[in-house]
PDB file of N, CA and C in Angstrom:
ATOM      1  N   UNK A   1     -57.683  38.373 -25.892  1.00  0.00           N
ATOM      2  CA  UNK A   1     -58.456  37.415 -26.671  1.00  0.00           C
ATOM      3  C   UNK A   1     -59.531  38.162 -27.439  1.00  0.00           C
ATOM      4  N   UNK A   2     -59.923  37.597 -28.490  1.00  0.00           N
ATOM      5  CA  UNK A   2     -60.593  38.433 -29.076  1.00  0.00           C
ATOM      6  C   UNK A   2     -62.162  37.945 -28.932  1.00  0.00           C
ATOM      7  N   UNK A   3     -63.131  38.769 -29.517  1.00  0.00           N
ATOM      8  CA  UNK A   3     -64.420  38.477 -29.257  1.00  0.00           C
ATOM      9  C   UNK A   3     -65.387  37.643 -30.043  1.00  0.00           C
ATOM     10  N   UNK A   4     -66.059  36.307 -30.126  1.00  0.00           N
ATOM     11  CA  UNK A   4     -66.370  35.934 -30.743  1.00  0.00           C
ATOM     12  C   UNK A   4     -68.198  35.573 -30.713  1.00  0.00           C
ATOM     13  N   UNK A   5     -68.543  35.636 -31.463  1.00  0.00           N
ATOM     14  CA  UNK A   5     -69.881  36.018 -31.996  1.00  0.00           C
ATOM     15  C   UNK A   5     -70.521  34.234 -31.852  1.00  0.00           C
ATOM     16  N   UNK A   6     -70.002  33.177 -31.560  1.00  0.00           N
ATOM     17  CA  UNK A   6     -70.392  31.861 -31.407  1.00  0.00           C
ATOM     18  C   UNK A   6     -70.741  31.943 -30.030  1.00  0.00           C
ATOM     19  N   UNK A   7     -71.959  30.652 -29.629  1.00  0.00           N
ATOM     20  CA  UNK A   7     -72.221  30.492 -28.568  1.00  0.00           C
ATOM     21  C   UNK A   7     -71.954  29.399 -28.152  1.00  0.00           C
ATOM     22  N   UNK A   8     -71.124  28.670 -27.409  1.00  0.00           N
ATOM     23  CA  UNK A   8     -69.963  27.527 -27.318  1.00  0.00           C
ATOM     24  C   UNK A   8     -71.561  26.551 -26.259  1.00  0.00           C
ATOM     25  N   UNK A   9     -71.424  25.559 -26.243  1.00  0.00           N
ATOM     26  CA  UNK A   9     -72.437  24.697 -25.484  1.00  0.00           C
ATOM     27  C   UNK A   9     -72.032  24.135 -24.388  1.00  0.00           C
ATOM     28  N   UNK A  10     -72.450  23.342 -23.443  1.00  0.00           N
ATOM     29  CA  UNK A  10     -72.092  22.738 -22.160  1.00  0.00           C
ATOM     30  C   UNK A  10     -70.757  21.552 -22.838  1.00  0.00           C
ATOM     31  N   UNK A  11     -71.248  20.968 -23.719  1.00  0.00           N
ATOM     32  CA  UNK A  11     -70.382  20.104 -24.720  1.00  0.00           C
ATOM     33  C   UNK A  11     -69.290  20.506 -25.132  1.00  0.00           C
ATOM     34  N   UNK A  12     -69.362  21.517 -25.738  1.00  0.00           N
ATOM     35  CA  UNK A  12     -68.065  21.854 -26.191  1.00  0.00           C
ATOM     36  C   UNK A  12     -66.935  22.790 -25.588  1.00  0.00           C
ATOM     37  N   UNK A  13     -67.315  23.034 -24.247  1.00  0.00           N
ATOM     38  CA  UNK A  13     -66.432  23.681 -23.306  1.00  0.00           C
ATOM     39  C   UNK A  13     -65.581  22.041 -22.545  1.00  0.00           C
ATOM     40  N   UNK A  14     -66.758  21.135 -22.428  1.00  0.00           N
ATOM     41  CA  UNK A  14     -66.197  19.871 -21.661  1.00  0.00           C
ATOM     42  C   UNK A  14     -65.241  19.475 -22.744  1.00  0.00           C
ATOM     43  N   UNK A  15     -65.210  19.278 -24.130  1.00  0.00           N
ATOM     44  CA  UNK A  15     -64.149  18.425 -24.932  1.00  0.00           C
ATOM     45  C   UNK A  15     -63.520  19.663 -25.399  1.00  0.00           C
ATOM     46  N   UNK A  16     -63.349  21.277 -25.037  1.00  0.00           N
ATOM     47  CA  UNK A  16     -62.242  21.905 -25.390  1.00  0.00           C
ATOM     48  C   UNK A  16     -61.634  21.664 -23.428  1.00  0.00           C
ATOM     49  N   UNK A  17     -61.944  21.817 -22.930  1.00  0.00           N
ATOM     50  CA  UNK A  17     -61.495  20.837 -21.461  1.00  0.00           C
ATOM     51  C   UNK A  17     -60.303  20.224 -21.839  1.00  0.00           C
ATOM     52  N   UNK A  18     -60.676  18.955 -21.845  1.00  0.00           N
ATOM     53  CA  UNK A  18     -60.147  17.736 -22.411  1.00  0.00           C
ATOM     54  C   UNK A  18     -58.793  17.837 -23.241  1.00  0.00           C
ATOM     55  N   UNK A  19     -59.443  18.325 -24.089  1.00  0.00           N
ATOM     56  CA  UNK A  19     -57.864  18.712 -25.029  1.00  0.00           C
ATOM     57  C   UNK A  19     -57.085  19.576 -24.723  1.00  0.00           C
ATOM     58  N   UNK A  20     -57.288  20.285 -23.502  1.00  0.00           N
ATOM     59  CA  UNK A  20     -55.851  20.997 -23.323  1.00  0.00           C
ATOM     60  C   UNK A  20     -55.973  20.715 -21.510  1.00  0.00           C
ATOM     61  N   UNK A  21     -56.460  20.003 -20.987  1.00  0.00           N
ATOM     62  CA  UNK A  21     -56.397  19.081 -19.617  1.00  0.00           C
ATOM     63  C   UNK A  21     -55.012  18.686 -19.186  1.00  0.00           C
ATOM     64  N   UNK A  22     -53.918  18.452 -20.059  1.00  0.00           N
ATOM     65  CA  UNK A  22     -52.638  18.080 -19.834  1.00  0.00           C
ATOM     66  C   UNK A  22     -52.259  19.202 -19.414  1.00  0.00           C
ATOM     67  N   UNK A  23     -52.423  20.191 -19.916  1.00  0.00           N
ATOM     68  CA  UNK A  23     -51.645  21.389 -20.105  1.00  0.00           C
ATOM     69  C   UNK A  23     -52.171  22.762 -18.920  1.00  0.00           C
ATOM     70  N   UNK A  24     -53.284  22.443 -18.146  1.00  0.00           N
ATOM     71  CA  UNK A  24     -53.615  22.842 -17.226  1.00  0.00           C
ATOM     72  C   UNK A  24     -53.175  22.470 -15.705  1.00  0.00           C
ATOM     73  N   UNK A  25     -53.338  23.280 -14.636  1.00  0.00           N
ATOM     74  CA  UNK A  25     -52.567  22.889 -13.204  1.00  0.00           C
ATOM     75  C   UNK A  25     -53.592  21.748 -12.888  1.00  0.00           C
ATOM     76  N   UNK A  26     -52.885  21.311 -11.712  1.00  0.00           N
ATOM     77  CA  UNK A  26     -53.848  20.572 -11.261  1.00  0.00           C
ATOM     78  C   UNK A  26     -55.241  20.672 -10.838  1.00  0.00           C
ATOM     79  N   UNK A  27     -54.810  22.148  -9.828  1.00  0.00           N
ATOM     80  CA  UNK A  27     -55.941  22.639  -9.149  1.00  0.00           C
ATOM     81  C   UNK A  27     -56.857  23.097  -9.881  1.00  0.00           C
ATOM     82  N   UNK A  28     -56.546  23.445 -11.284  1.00  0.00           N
ATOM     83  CA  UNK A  28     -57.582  23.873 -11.826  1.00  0.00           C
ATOM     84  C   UNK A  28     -58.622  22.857 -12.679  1.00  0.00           C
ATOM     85  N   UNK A  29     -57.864  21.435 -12.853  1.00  0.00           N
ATOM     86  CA  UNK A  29     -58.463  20.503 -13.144  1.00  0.00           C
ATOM     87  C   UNK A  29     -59.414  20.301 -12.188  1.00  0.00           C
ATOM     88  N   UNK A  30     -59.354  19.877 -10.989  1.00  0.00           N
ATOM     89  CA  UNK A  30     -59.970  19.308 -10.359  1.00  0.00           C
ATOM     90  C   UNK A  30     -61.791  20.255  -9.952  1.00  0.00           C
ATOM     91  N   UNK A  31     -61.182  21.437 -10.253  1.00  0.00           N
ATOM     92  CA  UNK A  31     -62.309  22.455 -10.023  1.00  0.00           C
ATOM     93  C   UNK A  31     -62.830  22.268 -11.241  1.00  0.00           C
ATOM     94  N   UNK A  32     -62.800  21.900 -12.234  1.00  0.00           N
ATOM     95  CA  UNK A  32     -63.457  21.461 -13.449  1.00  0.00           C
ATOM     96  C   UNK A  32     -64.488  20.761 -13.384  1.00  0.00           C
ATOM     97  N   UNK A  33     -64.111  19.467 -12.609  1.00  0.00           N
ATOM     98  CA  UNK A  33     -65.119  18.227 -12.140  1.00  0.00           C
ATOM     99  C   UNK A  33     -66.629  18.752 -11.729  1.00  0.00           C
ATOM    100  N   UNK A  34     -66.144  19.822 -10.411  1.00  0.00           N
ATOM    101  CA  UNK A  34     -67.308  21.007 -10.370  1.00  0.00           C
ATOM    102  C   UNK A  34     -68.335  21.360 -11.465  1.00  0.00           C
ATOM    103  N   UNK A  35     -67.596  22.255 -11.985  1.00  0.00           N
ATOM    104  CA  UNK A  35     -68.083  22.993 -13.129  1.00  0.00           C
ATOM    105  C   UNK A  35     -68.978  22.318 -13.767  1.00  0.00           C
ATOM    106  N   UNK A  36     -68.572  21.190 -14.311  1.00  0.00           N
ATOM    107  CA  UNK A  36     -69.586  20.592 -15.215  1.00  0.00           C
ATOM    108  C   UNK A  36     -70.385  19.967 -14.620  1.00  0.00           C
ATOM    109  N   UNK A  37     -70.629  19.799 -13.842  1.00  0.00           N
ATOM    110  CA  UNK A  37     -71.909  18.991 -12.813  1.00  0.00           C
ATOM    111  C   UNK A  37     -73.272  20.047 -12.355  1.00  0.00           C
ATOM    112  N   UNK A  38     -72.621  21.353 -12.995  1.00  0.00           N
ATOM    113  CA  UNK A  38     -74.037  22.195 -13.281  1.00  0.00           C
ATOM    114  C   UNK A  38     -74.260  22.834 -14.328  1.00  0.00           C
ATOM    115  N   UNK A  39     -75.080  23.465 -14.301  1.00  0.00           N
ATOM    116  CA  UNK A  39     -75.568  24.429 -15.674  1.00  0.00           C
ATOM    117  C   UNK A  39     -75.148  25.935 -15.778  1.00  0.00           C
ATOM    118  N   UNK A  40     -74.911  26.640 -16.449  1.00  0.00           N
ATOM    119  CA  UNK A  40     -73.980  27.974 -16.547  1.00  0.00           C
ATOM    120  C   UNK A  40     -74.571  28.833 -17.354  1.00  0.00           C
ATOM    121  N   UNK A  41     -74.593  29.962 -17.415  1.00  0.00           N
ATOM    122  CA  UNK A  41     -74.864  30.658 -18.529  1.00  0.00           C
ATOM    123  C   UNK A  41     -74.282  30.753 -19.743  1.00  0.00           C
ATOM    124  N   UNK A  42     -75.258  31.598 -20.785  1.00  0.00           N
ATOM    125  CA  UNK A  42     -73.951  31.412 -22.148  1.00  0.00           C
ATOM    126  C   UNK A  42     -72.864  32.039 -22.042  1.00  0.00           C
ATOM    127  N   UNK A  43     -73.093  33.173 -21.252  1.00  0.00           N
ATOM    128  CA  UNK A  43     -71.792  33.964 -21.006  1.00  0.00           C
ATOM    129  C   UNK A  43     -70.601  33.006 -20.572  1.00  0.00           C
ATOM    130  N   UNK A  44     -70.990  32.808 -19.235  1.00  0.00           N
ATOM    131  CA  UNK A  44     -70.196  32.168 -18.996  1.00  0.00           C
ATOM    132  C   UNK A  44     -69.346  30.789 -19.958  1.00  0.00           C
ATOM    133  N   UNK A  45     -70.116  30.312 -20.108  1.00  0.00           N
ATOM    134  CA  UNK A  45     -69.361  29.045 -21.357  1.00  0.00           C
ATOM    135  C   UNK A  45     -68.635  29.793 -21.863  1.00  0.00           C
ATOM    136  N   UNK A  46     -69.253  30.656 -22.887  1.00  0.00           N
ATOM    137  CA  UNK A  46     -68.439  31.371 -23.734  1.00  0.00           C
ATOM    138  C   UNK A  46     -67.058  31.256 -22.970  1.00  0.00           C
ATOM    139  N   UNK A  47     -67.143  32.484 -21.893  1.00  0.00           N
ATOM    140  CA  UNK A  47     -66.067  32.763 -21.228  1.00  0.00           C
ATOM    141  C   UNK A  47     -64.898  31.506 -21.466  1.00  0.00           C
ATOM    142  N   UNK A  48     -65.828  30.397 -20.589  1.00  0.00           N
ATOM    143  CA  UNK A  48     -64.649  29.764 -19.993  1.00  0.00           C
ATOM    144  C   UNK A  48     -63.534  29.146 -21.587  1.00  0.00           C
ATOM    145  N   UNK A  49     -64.566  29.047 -22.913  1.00  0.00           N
ATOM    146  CA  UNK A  49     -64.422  28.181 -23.847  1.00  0.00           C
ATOM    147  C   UNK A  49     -63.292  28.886 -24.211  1.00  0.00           C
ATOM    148  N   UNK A  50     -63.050  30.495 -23.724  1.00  0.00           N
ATOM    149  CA  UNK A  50     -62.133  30.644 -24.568  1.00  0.00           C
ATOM    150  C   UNK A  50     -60.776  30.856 -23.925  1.00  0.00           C
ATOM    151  N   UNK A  51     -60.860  31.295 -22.579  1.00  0.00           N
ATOM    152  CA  UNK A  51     -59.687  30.837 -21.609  1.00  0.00           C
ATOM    153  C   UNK A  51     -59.316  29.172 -21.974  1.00  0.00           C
ATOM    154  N   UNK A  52     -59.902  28.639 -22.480  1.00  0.00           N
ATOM    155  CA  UNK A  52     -59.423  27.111 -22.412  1.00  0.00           C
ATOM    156  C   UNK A  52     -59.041  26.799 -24.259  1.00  0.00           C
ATOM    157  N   UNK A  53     -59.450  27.980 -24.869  1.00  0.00           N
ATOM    158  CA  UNK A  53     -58.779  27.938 -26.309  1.00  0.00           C
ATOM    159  C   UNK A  53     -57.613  27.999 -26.152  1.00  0.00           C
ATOM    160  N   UNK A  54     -56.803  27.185 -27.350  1.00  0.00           N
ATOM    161  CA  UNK A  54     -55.434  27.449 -27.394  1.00  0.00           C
ATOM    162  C   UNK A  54     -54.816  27.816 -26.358  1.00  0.00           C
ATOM    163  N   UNK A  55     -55.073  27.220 -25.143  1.00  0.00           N
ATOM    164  CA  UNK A  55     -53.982  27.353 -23.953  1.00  0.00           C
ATOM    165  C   UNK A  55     -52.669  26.817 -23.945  1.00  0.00           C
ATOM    166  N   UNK A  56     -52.746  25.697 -24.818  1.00  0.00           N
ATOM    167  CA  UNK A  56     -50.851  25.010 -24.964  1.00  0.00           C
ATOM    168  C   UNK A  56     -50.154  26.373 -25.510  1.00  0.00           C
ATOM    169  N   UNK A  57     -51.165  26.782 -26.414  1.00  0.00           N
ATOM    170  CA  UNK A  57     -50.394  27.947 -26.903  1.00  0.00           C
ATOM    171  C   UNK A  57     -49.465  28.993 -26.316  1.00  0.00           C
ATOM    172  N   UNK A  58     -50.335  29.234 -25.335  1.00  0.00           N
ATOM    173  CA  UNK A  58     -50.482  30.995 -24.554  1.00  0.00           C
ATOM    174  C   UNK A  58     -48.949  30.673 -24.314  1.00  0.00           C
ATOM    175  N   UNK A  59     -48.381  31.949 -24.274  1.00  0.00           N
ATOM    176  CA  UNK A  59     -47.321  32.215 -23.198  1.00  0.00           C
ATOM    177  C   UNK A  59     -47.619  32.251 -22.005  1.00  0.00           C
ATOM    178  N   UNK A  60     -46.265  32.197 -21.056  1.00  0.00           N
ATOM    179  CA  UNK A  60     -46.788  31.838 -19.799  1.00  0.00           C
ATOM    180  C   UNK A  60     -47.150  32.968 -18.939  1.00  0.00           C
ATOM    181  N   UNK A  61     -47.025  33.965 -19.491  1.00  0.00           N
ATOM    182  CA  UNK A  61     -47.897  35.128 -18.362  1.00  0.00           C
ATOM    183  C   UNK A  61     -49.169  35.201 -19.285  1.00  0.00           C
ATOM    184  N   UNK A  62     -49.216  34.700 -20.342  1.00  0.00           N
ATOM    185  CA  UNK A  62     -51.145  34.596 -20.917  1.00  0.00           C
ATOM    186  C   UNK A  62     -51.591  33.115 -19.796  1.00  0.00           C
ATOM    187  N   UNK A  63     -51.078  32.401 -20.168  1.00  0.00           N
ATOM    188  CA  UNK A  63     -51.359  31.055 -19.154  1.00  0.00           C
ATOM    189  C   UNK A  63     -51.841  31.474 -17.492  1.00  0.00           C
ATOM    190  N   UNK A  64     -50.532  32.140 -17.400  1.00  0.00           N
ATOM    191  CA  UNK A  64     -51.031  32.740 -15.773  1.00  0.00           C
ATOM    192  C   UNK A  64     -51.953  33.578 -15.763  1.00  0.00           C
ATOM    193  N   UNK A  65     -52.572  34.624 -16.367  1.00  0.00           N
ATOM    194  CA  UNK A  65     -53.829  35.325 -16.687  1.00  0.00           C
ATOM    195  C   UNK A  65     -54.517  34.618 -16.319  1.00  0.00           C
ATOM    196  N   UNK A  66     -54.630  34.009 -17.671  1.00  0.00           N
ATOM    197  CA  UNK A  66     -55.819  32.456 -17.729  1.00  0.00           C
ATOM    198  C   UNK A  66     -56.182  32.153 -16.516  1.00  0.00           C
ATOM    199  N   UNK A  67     -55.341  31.265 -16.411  1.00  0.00           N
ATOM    200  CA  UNK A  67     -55.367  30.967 -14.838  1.00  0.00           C
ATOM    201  C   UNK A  67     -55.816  31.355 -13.624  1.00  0.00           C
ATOM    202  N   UNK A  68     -55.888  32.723 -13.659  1.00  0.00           N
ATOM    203  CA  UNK A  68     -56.172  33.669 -12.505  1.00  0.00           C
ATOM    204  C   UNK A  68     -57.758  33.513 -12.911  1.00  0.00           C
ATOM    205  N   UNK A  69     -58.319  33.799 -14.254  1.00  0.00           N
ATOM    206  CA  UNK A  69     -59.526  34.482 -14.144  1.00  0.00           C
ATOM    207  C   UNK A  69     -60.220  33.001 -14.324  1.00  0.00           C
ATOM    208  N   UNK A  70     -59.631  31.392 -14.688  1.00  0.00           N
ATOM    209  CA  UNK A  70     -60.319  30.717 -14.827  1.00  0.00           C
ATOM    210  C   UNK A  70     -61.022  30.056 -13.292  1.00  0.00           C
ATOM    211  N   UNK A  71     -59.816  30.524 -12.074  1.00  0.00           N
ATOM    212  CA  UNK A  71     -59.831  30.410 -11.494  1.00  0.00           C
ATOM    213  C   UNK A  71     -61.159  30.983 -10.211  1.00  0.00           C
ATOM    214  N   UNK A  72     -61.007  32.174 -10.985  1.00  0.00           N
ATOM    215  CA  UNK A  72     -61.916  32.922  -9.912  1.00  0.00           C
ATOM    216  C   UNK A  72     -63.757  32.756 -10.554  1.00  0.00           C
ATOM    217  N   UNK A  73     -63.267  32.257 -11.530  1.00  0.00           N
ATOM    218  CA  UNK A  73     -64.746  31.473 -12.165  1.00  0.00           C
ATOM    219  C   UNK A  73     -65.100  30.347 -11.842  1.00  0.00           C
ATOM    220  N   UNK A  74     -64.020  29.523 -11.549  1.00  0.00           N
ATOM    221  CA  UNK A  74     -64.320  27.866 -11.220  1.00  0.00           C
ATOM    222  C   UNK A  74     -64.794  28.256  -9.515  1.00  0.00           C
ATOM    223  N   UNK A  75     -64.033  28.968  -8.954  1.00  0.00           N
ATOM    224  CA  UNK A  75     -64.490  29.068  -7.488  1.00  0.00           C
ATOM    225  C   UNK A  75     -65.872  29.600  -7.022  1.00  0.00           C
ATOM    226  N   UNK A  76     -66.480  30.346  -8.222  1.00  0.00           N
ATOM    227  CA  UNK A  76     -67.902  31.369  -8.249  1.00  0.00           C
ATOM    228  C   UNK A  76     -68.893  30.380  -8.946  1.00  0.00           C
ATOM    229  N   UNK A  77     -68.503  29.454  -9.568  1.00  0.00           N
ATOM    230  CA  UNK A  77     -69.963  29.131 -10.552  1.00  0.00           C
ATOM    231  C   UNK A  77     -70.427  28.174  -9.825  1.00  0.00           C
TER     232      UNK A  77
END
């Protein structure tokens, strides 16, 4: 993924969420609910905003990446 110079907000990580929510596991939905019920750094947003970019997209070993590292973020924050 490449690096981007925007600083994504609590907002716009929740409605890039949303729009690709279908397309995510379960388990990782539900650790979502989490997530947004606190406050994060920008890094982090960033982070997550962009694991959750264009995920219908990804192929499925980018998906499973994803997955792994969105994972080990939803379990830490």
């Amino acid at each position: 993924m490449s690096e981007c110079k925007l600083n994504h907000s609590h907002e716009d990580v929740k409605n890039k969420f949303e729009s690709q929510a279908e397309f995510l596991p379960l388990d990782l939905k539900e650790k979502f609910t989490l997530f947004f019920q606190k406050e994060h750094s920008q890094e982090l947003l960033n982070e997550v905003f962009h694991l959750l970019k264009k995920y219908d997209l990804a192929s499925d070993e980018e998906k499973k990446e994803r997955n792994n590292r969105l994972s080990l973020i939803l379990q830490n924050a």
